[in-house]
PDB file of N, CA and C in Angstrom:
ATOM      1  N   UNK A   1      16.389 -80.433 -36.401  1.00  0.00           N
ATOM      2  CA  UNK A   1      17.595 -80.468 -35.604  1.00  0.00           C
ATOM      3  C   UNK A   1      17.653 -81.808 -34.870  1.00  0.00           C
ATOM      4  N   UNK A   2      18.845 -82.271 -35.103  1.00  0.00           N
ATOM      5  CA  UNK A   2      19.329 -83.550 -33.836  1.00  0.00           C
ATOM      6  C   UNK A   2      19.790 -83.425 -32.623  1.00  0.00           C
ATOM      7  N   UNK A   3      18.867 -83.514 -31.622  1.00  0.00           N
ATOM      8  CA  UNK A   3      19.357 -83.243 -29.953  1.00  0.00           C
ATOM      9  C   UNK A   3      19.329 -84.279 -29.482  1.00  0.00           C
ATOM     10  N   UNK A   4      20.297 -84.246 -28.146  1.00  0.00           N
ATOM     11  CA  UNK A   4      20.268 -85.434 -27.022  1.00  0.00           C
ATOM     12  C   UNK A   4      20.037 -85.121 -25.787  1.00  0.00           C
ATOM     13  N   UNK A   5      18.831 -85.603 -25.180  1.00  0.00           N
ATOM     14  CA  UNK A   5      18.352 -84.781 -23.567  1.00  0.00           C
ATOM     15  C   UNK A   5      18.906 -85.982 -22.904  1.00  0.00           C
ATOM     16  N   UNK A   6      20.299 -86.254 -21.941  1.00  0.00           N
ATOM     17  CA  UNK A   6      20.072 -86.401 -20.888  1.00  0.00           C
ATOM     18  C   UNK A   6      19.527 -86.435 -19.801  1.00  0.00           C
ATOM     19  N   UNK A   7      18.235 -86.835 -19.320  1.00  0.00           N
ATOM     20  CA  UNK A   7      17.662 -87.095 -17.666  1.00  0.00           C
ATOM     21  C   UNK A   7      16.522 -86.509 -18.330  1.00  0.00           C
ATOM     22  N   UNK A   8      15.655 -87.261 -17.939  1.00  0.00           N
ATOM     23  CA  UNK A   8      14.087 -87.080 -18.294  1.00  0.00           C
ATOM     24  C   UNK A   8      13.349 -86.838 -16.947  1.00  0.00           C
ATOM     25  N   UNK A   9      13.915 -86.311 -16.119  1.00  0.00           N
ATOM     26  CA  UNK A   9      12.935 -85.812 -15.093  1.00  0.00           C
ATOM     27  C   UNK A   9      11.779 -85.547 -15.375  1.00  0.00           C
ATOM     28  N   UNK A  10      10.867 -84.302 -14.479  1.00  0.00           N
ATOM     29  CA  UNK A  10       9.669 -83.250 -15.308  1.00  0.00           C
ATOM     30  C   UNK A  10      10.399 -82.522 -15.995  1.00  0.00           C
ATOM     31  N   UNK A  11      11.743 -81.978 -15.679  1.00  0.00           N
ATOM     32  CA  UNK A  11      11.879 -80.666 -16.746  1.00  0.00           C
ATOM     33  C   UNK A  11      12.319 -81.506 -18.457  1.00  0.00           C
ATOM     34  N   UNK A  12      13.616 -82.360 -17.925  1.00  0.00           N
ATOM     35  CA  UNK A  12      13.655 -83.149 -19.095  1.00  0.00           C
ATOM     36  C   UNK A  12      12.964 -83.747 -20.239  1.00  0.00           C
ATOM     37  N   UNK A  13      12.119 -84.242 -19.228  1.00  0.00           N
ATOM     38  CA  UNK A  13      11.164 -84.903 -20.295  1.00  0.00           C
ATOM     39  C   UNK A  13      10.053 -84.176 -20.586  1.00  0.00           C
ATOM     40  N   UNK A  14       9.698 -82.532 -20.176  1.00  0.00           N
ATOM     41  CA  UNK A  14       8.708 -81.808 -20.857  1.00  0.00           C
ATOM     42  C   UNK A  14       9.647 -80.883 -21.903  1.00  0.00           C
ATOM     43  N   UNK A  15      10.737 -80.518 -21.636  1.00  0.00           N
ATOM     44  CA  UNK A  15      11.568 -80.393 -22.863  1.00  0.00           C
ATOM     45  C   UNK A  15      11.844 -81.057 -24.224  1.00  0.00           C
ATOM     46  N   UNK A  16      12.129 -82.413 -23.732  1.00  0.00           N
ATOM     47  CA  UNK A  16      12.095 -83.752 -24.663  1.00  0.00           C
ATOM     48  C   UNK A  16      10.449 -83.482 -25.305  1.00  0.00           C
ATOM     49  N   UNK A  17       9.678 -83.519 -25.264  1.00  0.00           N
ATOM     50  CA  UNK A  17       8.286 -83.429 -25.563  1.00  0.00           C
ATOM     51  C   UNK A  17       7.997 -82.355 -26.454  1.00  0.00           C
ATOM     52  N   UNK A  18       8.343 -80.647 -25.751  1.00  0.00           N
ATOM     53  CA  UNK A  18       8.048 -79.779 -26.683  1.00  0.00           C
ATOM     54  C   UNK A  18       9.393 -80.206 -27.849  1.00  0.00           C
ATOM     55  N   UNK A  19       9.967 -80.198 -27.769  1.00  0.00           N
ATOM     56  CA  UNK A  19      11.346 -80.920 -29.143  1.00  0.00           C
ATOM     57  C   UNK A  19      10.881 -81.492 -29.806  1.00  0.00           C
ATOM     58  N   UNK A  20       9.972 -82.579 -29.782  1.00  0.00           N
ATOM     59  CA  UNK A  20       9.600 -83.521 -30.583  1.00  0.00           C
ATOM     60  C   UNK A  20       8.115 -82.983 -31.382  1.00  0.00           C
ATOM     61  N   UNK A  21       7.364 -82.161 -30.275  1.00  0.00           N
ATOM     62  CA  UNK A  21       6.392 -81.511 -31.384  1.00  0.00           C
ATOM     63  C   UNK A  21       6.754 -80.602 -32.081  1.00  0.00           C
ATOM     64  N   UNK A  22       7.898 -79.963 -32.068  1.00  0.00           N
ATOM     65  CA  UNK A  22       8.734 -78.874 -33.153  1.00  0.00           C
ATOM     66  C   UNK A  22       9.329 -79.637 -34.373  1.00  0.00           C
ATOM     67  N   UNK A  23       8.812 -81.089 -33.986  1.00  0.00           N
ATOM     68  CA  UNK A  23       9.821 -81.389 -35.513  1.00  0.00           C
ATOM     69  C   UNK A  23      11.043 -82.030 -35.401  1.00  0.00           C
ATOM     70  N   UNK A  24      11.786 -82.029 -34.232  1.00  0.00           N
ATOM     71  CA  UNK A  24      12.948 -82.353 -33.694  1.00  0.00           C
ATOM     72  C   UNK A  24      13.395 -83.707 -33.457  1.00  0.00           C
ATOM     73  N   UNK A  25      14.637 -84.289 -33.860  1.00  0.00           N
ATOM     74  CA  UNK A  25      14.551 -85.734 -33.629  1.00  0.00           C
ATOM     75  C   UNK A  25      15.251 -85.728 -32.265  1.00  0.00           C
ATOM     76  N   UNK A  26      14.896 -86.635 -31.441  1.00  0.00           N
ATOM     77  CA  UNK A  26      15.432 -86.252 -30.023  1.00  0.00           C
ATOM     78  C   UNK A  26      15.772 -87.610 -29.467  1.00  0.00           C
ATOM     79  N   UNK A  27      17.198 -87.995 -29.182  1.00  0.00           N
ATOM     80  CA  UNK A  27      17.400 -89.145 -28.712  1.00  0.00           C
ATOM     81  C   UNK A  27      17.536 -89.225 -27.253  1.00  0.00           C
ATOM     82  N   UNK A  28      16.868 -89.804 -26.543  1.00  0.00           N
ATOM     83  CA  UNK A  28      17.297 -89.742 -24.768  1.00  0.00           C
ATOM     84  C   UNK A  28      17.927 -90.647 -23.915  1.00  0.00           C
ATOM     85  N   UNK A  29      18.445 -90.257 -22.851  1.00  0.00           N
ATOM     86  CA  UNK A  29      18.856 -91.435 -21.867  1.00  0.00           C
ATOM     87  C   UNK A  29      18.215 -91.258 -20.375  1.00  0.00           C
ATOM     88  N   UNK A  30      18.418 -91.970 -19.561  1.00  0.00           N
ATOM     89  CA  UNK A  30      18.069 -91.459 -18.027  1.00  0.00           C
ATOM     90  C   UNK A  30      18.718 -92.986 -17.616  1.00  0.00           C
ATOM     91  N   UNK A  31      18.804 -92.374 -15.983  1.00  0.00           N
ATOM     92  CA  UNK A  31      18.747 -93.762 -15.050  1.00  0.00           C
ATOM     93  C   UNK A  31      17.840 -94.985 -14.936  1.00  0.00           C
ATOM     94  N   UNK A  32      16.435 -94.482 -15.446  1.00  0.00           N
ATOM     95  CA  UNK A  32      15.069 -94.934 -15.217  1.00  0.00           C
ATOM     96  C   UNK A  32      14.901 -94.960 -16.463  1.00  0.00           C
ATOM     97  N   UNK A  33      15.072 -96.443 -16.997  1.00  0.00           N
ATOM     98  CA  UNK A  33      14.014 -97.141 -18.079  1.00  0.00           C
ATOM     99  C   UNK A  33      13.236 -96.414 -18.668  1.00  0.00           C
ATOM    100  N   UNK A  34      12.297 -96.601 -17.475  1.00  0.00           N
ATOM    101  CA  UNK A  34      11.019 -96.237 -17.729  1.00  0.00           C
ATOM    102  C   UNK A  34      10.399 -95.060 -17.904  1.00  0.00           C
ATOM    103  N   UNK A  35      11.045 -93.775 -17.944  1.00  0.00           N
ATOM    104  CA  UNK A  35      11.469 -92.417 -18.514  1.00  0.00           C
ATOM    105  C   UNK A  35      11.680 -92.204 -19.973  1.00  0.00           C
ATOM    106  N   UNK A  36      12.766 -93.527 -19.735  1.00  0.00           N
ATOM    107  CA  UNK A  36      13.165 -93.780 -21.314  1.00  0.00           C
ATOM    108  C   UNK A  36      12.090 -94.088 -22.480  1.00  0.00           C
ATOM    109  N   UNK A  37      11.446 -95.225 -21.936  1.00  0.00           N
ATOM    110  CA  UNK A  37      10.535 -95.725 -22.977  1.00  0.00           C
ATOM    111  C   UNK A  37       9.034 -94.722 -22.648  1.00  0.00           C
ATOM    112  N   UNK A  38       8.986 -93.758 -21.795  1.00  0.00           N
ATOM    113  CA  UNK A  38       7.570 -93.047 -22.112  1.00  0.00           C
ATOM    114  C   UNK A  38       8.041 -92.043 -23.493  1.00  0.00           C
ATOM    115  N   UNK A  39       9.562 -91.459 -23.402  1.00  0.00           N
ATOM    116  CA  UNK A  39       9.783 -90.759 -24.444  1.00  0.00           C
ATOM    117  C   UNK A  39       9.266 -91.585 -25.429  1.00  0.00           C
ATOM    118  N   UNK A  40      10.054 -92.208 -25.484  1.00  0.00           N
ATOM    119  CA  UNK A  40      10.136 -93.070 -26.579  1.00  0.00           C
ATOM    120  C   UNK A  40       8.739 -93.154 -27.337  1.00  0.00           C
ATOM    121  N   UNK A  41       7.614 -93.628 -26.210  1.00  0.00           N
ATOM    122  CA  UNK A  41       6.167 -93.309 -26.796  1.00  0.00           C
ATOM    123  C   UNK A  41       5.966 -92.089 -27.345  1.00  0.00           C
ATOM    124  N   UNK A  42       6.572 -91.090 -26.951  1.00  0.00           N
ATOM    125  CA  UNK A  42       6.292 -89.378 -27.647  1.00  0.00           C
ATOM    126  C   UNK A  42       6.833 -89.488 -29.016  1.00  0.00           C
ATOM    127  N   UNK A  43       7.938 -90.615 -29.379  1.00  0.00           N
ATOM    128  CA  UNK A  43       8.232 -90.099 -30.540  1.00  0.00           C
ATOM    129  C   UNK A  43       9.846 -89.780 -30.604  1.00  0.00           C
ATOM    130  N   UNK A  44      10.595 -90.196 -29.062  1.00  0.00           N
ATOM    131  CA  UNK A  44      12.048 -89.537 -29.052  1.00  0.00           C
ATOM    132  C   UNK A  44      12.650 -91.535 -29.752  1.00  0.00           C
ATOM    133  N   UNK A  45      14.160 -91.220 -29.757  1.00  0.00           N
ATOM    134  CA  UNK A  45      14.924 -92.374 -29.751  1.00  0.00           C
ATOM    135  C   UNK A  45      15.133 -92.784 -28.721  1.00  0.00           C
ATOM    136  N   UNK A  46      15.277 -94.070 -28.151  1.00  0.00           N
ATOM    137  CA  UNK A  46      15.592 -94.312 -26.869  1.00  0.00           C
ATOM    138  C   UNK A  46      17.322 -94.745 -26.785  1.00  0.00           C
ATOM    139  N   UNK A  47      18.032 -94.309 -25.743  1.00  0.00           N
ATOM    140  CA  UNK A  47      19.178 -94.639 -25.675  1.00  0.00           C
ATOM    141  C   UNK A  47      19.473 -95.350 -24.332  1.00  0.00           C
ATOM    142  N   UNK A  48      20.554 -96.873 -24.653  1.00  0.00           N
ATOM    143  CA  UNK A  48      20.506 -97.249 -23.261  1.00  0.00           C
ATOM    144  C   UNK A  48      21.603 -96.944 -22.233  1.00  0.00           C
ATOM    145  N   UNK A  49      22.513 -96.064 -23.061  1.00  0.00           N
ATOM    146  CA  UNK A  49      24.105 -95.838 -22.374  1.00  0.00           C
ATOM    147  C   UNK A  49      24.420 -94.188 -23.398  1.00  0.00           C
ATOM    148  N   UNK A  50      25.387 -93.707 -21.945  1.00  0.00           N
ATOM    149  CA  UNK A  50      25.624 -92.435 -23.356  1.00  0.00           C
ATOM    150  C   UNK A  50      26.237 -92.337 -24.796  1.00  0.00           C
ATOM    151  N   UNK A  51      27.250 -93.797 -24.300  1.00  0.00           N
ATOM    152  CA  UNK A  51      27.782 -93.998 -25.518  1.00  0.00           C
ATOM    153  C   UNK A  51      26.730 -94.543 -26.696  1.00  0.00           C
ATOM    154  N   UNK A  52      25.541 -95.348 -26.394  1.00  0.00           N
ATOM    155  CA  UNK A  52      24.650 -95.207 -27.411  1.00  0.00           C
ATOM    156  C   UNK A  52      23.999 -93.917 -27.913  1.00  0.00           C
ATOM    157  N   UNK A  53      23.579 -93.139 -26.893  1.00  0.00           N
ATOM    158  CA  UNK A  53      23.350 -91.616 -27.559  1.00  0.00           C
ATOM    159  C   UNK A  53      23.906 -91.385 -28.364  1.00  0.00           C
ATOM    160  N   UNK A  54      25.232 -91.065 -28.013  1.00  0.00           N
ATOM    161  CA  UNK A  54      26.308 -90.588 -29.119  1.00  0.00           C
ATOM    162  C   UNK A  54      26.590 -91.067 -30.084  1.00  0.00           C
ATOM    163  N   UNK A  55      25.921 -92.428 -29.937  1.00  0.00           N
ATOM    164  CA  UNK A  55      26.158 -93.068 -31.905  1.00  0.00           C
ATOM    165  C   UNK A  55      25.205 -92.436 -32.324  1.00  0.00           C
ATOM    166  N   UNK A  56      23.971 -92.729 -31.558  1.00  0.00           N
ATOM    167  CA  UNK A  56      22.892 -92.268 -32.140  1.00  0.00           C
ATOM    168  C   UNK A  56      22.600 -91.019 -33.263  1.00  0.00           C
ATOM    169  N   UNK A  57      23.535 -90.156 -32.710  1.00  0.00           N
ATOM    170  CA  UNK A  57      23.576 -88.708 -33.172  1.00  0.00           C
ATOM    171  C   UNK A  57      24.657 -88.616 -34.796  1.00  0.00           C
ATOM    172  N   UNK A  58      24.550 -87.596 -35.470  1.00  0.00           N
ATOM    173  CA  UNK A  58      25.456 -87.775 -36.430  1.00  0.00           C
ATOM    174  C   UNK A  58      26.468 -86.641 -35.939  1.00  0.00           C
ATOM    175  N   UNK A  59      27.441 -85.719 -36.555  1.00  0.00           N
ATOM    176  CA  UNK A  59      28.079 -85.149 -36.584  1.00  0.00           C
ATOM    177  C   UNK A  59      27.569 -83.351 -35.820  1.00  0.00           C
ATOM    178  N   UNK A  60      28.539 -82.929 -35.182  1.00  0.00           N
ATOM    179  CA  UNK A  60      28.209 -81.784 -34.745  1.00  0.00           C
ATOM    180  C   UNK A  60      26.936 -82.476 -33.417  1.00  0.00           C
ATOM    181  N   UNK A  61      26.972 -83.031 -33.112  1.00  0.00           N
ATOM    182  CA  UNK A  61      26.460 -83.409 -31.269  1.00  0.00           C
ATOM    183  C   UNK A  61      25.958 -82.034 -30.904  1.00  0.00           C
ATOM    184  N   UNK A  62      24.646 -82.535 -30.518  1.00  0.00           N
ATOM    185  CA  UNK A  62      24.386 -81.612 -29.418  1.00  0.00           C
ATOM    186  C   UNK A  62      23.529 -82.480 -28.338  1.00  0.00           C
ATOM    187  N   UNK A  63      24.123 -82.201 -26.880  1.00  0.00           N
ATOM    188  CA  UNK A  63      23.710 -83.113 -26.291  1.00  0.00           C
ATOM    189  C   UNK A  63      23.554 -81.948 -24.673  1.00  0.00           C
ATOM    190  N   UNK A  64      22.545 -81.968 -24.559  1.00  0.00           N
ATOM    191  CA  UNK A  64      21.179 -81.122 -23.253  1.00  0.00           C
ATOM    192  C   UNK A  64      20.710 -82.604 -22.278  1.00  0.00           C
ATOM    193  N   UNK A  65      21.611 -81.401 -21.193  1.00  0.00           N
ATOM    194  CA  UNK A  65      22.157 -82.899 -19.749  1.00  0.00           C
ATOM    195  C   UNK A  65      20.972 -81.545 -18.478  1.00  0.00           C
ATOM    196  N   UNK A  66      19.693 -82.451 -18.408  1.00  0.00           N
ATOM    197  CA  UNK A  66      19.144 -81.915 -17.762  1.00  0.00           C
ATOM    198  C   UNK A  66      19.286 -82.505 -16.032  1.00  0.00           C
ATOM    199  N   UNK A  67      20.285 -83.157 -15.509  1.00  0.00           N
ATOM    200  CA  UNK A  67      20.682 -83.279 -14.494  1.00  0.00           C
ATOM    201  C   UNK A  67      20.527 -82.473 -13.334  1.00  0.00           C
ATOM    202  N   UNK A  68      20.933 -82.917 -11.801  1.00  0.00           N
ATOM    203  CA  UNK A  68      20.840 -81.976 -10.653  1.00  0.00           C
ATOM    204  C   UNK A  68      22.286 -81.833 -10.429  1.00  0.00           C
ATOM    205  N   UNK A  69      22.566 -80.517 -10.382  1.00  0.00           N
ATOM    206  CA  UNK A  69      24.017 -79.810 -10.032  1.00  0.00           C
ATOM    207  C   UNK A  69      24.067 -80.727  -9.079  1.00  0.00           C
ATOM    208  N   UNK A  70      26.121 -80.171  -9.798  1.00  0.00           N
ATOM    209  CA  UNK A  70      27.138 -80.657  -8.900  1.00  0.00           C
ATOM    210  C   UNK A  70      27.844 -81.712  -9.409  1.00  0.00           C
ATOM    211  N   UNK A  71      28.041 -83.002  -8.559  1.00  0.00           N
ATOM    212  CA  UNK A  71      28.388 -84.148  -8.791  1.00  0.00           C
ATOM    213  C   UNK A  71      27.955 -84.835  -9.967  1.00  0.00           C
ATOM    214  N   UNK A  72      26.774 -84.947 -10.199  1.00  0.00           N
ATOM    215  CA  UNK A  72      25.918 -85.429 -11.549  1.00  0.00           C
ATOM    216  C   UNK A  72      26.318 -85.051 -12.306  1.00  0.00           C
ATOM    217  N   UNK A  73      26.128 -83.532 -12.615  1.00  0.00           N
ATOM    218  CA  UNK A  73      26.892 -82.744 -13.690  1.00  0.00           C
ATOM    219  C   UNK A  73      28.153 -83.222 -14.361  1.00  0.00           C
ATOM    220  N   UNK A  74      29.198 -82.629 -13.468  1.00  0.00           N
ATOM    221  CA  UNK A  74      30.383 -83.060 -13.380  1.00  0.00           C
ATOM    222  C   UNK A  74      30.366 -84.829 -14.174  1.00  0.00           C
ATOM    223  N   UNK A  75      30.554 -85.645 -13.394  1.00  0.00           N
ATOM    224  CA  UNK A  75      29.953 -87.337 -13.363  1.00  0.00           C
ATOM    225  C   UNK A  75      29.710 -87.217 -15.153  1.00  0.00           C
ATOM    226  N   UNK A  76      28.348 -86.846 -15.424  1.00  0.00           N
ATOM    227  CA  UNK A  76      28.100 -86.803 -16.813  1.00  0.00           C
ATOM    228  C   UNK A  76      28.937 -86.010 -17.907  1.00  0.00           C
ATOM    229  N   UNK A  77      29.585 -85.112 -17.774  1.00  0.00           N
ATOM    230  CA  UNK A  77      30.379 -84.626 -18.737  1.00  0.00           C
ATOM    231  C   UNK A  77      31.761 -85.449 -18.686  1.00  0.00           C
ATOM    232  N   UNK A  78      31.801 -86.090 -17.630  1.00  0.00           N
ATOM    233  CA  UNK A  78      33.544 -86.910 -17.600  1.00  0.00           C
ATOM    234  C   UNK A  78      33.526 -88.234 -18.912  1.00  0.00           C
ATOM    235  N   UNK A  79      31.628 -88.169 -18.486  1.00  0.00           N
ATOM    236  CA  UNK A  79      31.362 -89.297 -18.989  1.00  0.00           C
ATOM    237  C   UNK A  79      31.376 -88.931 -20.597  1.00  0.00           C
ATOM    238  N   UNK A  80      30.852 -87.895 -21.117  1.00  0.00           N
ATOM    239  CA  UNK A  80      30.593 -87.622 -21.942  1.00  0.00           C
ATOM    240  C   UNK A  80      31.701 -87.263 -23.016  1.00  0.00           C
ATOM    241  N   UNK A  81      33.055 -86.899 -22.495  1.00  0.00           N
ATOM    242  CA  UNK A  81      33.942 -86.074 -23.259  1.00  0.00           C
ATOM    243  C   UNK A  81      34.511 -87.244 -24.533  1.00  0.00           C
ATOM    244  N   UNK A  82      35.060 -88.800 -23.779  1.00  0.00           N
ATOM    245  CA  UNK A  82      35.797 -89.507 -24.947  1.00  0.00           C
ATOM    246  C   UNK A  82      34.718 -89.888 -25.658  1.00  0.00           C
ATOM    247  N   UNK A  83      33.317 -89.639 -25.663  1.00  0.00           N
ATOM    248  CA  UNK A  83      32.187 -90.124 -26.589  1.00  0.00           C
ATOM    249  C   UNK A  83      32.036 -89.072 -27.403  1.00  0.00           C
ATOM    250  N   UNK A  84      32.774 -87.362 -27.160  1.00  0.00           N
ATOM    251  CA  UNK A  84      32.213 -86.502 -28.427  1.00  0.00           C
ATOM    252  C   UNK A  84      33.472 -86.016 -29.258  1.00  0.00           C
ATOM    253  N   UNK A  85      33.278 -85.604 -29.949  1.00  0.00           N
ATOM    254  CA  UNK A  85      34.163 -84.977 -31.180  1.00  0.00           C
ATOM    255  C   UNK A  85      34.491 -83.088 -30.653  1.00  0.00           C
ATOM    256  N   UNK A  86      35.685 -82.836 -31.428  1.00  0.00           N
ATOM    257  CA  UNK A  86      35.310 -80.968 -31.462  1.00  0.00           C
ATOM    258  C   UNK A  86      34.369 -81.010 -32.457  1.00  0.00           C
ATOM    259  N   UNK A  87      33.425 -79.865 -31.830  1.00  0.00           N
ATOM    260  CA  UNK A  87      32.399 -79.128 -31.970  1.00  0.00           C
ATOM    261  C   UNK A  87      31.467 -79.504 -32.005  1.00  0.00           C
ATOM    262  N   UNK A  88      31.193 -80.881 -31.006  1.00  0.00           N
ATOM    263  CA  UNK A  88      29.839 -81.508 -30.721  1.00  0.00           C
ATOM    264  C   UNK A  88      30.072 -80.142 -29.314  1.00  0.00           C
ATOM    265  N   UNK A  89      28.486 -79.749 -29.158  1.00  0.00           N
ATOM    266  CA  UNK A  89      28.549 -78.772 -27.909  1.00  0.00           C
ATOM    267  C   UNK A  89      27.530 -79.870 -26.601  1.00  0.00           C
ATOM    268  N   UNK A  90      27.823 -79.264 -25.511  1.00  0.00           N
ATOM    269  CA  UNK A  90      27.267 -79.786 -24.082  1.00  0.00           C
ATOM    270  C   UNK A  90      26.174 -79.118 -23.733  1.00  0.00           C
ATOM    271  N   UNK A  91      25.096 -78.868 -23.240  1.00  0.00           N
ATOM    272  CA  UNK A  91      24.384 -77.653 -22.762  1.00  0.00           C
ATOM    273  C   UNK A  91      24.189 -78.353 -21.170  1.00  0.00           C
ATOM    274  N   UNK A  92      24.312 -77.270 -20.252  1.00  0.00           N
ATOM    275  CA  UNK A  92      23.768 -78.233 -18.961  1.00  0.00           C
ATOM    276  C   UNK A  92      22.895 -76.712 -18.743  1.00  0.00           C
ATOM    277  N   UNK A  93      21.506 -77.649 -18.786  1.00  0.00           N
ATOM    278  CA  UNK A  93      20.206 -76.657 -18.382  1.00  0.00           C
ATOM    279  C   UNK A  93      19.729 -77.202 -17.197  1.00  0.00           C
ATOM    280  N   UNK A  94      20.433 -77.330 -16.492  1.00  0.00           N
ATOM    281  CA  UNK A  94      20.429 -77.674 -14.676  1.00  0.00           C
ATOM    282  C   UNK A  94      20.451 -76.762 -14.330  1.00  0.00           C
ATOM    283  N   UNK A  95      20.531 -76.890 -12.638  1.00  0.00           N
ATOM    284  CA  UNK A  95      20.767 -75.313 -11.992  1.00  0.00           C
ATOM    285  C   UNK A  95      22.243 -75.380 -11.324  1.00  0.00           C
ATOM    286  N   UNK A  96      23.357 -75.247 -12.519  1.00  0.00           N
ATOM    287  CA  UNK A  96      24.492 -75.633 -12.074  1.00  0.00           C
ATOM    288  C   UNK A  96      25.002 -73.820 -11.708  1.00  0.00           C
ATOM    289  N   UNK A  97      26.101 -73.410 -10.798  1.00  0.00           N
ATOM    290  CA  UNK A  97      26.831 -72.629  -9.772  1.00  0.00           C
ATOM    291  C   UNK A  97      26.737 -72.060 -11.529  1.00  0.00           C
ATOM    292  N   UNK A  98      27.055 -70.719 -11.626  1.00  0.00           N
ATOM    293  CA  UNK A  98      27.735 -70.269 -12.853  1.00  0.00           C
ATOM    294  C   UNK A  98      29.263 -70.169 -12.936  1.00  0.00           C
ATOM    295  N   UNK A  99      29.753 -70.307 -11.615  1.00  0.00           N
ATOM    296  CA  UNK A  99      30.940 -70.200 -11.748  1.00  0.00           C
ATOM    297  C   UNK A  99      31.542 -71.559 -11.914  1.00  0.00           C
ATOM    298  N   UNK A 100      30.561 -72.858 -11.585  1.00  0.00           N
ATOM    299  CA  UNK A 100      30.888 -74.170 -11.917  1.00  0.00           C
ATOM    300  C   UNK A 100      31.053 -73.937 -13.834  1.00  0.00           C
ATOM    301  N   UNK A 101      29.907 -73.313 -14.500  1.00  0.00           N
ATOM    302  CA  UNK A 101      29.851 -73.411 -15.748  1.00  0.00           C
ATOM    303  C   UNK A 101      30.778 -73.201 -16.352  1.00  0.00           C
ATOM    304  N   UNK A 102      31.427 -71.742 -15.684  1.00  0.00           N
ATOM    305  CA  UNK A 102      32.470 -71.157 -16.884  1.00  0.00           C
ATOM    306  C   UNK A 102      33.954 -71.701 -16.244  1.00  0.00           C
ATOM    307  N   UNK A 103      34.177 -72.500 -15.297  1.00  0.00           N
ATOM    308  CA  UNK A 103      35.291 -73.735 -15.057  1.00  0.00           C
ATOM    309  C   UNK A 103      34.991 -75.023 -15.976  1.00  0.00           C
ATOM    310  N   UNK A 104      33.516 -75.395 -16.002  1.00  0.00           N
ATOM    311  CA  UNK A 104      33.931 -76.592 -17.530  1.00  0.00           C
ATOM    312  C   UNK A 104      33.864 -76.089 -18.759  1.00  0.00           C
ATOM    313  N   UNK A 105      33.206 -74.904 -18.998  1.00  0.00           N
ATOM    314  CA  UNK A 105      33.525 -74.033 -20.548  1.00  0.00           C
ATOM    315  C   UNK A 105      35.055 -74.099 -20.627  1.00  0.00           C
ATOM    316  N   UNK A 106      35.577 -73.571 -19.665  1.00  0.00           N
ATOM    317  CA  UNK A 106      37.172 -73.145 -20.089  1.00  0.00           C
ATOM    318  C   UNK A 106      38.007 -74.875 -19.791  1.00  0.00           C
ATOM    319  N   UNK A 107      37.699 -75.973 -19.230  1.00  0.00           N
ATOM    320  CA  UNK A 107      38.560 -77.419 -19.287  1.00  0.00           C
ATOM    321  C   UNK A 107      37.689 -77.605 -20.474  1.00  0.00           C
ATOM    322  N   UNK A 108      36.849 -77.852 -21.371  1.00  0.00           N
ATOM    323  CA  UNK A 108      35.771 -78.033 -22.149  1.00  0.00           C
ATOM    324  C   UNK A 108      36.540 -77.809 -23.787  1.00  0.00           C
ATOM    325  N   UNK A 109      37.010 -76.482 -23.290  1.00  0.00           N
ATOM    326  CA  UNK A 109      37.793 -75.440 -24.863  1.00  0.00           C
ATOM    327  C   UNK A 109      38.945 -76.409 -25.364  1.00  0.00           C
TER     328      UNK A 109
END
């Protein structure tokens, strides 16, 4: 499978990690470089902008935005929308409101 982890925090980037020992090609981004290129040592793609992610990826996107609710969230999917296609999907495995979720599921559709 082709994934894209947004934000390599600890959770990010131990996600990014088990992905890549499953076999998984995993392209990443973060604020911090240097997040970037430890993936990168694991074995992920490194990306320097989202819009490079998103080349990165082929068809049908899937792109896992491990961000901190709220603003970020938000911020990154604004960012994210003219870079994907229908039926590239979003996952935000943050600890976003649920009722934030199912307000960008339904602007999202």
């Amino acid at each position: 499978m082709d994934i894209a982890m947004v934000g390599l925090g600890r959770m990010g980037a131990n996600m990014t990690q088990r992905l890549l020992e499953g076999g998984h090609h995993v392209v990443v981004t973060d604020l911090n470089p240097a997040a970037v290129q430890s993936s990168v040592g694991h074995g992920a793609v490194g990306a320097e902008s989202l819009r490079d992610l998103c080349a990165k990826l082929g068809p049908r996107r899937a792109v896992w935005m491990m961000v901190p609710a709220g603003a970020p969230v938000q911020s990154t999917i604004d960012q994210l929308v003219p870079l994907l296609d229908a039926g590239d999907v979003i996952i935000d495995g943050g600890n976003s409101n649920y009722h934030d979720s199912i307000r960008r599921a339904e602007d999202l559709r």
